[in-house]
Protein backbone atom coordinates (compact mmCIF):
# COMPACT_ATOMS: atom_id res chain seq x y z
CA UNK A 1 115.15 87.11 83.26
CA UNK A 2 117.04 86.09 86.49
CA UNK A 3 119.86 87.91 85.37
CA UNK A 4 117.68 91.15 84.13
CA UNK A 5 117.13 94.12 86.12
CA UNK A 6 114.87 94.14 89.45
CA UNK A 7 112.69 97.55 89.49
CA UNK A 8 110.45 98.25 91.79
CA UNK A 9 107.32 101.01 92.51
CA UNK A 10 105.16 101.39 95.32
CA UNK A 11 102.43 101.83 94.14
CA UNK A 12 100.46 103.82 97.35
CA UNK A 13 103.39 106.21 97.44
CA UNK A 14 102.92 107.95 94.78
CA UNK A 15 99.70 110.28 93.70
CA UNK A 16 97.06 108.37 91.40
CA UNK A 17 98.03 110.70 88.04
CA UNK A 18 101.55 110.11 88.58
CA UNK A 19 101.49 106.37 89.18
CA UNK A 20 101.17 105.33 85.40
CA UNK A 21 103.73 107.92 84.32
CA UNK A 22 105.65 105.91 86.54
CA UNK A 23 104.89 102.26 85.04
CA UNK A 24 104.60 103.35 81.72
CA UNK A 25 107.02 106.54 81.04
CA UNK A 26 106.34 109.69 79.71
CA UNK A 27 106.87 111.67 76.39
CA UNK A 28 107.13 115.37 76.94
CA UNK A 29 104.49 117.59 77.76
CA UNK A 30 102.69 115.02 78.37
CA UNK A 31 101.84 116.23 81.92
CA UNK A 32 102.16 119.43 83.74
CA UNK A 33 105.85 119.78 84.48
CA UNK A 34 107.39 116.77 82.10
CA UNK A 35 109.87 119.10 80.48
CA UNK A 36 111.36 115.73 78.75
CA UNK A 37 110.31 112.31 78.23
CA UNK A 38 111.05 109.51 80.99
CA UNK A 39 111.48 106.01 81.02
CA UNK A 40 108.83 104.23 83.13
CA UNK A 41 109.14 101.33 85.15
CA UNK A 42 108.08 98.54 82.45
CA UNK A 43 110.51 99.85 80.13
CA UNK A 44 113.21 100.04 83.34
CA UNK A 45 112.85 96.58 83.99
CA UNK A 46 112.50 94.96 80.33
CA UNK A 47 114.13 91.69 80.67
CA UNK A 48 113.70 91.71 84.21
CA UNK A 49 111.62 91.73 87.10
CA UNK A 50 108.94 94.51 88.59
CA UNK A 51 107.59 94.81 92.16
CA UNK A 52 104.58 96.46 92.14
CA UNK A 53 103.99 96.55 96.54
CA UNK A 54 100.36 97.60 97.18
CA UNK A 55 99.24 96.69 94.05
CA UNK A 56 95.30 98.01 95.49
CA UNK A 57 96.45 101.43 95.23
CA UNK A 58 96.81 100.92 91.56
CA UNK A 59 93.79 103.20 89.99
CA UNK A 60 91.26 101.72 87.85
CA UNK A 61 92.70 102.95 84.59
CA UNK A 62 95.96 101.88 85.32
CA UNK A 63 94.58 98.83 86.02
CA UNK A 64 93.60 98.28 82.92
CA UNK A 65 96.69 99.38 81.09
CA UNK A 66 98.41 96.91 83.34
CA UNK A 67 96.47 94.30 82.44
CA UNK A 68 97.12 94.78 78.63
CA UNK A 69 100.89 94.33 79.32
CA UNK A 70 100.92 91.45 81.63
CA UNK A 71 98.80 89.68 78.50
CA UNK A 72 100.25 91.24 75.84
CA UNK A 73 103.82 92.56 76.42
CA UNK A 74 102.66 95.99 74.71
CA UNK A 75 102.11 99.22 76.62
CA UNK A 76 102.40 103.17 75.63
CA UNK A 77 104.07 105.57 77.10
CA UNK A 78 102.31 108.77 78.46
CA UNK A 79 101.53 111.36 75.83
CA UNK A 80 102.80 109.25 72.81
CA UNK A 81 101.03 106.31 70.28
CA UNK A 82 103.86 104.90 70.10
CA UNK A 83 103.35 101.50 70.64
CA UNK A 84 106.64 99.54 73.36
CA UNK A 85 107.37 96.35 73.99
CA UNK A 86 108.48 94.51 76.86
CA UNK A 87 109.21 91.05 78.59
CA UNK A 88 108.87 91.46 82.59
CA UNK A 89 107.97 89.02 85.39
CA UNK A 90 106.02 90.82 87.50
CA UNK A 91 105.72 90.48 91.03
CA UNK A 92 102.97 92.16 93.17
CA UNK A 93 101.91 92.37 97.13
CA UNK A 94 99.39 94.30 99.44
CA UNK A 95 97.97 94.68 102.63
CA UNK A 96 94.25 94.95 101.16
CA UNK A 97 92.40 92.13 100.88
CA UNK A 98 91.72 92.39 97.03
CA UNK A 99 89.01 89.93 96.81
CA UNK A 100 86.83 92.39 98.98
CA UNK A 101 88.14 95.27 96.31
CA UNK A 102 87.01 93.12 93.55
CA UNK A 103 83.76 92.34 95.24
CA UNK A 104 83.12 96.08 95.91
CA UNK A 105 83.93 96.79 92.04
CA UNK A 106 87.39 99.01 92.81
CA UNK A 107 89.86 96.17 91.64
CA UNK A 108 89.45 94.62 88.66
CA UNK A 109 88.68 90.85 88.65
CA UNK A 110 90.35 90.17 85.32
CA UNK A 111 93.78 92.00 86.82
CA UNK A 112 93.20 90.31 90.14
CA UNK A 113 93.02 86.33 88.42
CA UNK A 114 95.98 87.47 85.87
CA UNK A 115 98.38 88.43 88.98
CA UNK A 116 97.31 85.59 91.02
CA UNK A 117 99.03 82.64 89.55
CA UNK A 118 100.66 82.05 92.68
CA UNK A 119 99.53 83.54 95.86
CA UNK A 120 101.79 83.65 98.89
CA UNK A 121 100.51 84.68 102.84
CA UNK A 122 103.12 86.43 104.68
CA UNK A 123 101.37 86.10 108.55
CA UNK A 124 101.72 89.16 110.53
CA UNK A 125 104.77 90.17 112.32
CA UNK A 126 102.61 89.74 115.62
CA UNK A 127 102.30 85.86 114.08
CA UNK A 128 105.95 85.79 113.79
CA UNK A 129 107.68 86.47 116.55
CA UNK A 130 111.07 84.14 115.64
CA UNK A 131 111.50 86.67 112.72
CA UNK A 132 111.53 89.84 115.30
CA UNK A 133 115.65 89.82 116.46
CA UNK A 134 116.71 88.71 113.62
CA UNK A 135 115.03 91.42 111.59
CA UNK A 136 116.16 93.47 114.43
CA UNK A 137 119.54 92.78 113.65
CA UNK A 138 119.43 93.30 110.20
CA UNK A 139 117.98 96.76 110.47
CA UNK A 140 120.47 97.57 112.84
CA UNK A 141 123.27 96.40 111.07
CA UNK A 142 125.57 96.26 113.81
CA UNK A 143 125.33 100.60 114.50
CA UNK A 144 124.08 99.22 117.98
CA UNK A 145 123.48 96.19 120.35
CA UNK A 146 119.69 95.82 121.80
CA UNK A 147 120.49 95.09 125.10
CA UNK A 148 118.33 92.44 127.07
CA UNK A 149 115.25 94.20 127.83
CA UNK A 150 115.18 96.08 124.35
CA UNK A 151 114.79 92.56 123.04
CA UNK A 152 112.56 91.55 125.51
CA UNK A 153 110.60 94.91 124.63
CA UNK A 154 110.30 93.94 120.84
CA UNK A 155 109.44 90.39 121.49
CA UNK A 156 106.63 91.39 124.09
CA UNK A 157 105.40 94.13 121.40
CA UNK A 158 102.23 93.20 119.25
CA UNK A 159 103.51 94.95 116.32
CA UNK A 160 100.29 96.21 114.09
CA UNK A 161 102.79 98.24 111.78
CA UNK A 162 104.29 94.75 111.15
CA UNK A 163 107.78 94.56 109.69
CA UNK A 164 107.50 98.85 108.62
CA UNK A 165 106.82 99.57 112.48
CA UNK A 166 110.06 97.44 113.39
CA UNK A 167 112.05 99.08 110.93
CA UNK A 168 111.30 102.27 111.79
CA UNK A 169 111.64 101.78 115.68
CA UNK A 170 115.15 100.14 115.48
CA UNK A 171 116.08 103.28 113.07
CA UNK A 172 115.19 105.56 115.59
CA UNK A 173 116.78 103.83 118.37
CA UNK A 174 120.25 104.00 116.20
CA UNK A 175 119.78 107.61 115.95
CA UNK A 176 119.16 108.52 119.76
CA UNK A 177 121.70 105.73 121.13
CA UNK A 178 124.66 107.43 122.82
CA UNK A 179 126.29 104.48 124.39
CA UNK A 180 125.90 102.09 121.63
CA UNK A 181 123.53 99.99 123.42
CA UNK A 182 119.87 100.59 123.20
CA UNK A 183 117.21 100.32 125.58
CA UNK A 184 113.36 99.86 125.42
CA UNK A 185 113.13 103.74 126.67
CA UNK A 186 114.76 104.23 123.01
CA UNK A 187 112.60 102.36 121.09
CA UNK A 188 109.83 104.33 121.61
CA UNK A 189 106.55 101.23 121.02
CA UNK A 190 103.56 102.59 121.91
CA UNK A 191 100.48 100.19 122.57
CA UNK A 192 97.05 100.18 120.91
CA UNK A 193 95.45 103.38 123.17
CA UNK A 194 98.94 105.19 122.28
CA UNK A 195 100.83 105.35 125.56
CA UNK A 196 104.54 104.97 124.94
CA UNK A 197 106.50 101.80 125.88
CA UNK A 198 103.46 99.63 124.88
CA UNK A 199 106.06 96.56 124.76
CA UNK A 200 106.16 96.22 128.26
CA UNK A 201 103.42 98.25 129.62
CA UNK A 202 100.02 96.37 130.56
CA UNK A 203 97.75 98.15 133.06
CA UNK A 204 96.22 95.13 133.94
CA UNK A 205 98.89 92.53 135.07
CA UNK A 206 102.35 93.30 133.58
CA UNK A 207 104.10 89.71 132.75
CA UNK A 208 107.74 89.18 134.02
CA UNK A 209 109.29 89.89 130.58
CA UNK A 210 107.62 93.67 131.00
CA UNK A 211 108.95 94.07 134.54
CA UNK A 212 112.28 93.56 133.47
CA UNK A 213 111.86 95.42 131.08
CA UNK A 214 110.24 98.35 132.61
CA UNK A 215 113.21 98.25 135.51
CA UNK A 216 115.95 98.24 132.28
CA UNK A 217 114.12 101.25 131.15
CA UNK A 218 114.42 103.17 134.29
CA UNK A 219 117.63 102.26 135.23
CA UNK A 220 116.52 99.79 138.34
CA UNK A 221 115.23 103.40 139.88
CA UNK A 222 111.62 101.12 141.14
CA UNK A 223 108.77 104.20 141.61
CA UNK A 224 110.33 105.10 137.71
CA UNK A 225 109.32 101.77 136.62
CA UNK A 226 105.92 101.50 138.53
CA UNK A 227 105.04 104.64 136.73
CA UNK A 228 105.59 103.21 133.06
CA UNK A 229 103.86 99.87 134.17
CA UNK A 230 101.06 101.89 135.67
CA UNK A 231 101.26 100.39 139.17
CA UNK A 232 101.78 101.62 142.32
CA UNK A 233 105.17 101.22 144.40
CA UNK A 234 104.23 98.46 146.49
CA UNK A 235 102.22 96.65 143.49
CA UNK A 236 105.19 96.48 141.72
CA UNK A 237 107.11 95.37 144.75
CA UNK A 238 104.93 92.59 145.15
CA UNK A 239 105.03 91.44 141.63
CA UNK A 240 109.31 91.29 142.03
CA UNK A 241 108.50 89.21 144.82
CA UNK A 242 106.13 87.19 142.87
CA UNK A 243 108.46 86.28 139.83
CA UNK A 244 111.70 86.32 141.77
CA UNK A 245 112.96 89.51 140.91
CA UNK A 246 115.41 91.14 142.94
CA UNK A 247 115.26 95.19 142.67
């Protein structure tokens, strides 16, 4: 099975009458606008491995055909009796907290004790912070260097999009960097009351990392940087003097 296929389906991207079409295939006609039949995911990965991410999205009565396969190995395919078999591992993960769905009655407890074998946390990005450059990195991919502040930026950022927010910040960043270096003015963080630079911006008392920052992002220009911190000229002025930073 190491060797098989990997397939995998989020499952809270897709609309609920689609998803099992999607696991499970289709025969056609089956739905509105199958013109021929499909192979699912199960069928996709036979021999292999499936990743179902946000497995709570999954609706009751796909729940239910999933559990038959993951105890049985048999499954149909939309539209058809035909009767399929298939040897996966399957792998699942979700931000809900599926105990409260079971409690609640909209996950299935069966389902939820058959998946959970072996459960493994993954802590928040904001929990994480020695992951956040080199995910940085990754993403990037070397189309662009973060320059000092930009990582000071992301490491002073609470992230609650975790690793999706990152992502999508240092893809953005690529896209609007002319010079090839970006700074925290590209990666456009907000914080939790929306106001943009939210990595470095703290209305209350800024720390050093966010002055830096702030002066990075406005190009050492000093009333530019008060404004994004919030503060006024000579509160900023004071706080340079206070951490030693020379404007």
């Amino acid at each position: 099975a190491r060797d098989g296929p990997f397939v995998a389906l989020n499952c809270g991207a897709l609309p609920a009458d689609l998803i099992e079409a999607e696991l499970f295939g289709s025969d056609s006609g089956a739905y509105t606008g199958a013109a021929k039949a499909r192979v699912g995911r199960f069928e996709a990965a036979d021999g292999g491995t499936l990743f179902l991410d946000e497995i709570g999205n999954l609706p009751l009565a796909g729940q239910v055909k999933l559990l038959r396969v993951l105890e049985t190995g048999q499954f149909e395919r939309l539209g058809s009796s035909k009767t399929r078999q298939t040897r996966v591992r399957v792998l699942s993960a979700t931000n809900a907290d599926l105990r409260a769905m079971v409690r609640a009655g909209s996950f299935r407890e069966d389902l939820f004790y058959r998946l959970n074998l072996i459960e493994l946390r993954l802590p928040p990005l904001a929990e994480r912070r020695d992951d956040v450059l080199p995910l940085a990195e990754h993403f990037l991919a070397g189309r662009a260097r973060l320059s000092d502040a930009a990582r000071e930026a992301l490491l002073a950022h609470r992230w609650p999009g975790n690793v999706r927010e990152l992502k999508n910040a240092l893809e953005r960043a690529a896209l609007l960097c002319q010079q090839g270096e970006i700074t925290p003015a590209l990666l456009g963080l907000e914080d939790a009351h929306g106001g943009a630079g939210g990595a470095w911006r703290n209305l209350d008392e800024p720390s050093r990392e966010a002055v830096v920052a702030a002066l990075a992002a406005a190009g050492g220009v000093v009333s530019r940087a008060a404004s994004q911190l919030g503060l006024s000229r000579q509160a900023l002025y004071r706080r340079l003097e206070r951490y030693g930073i020379d404007s």
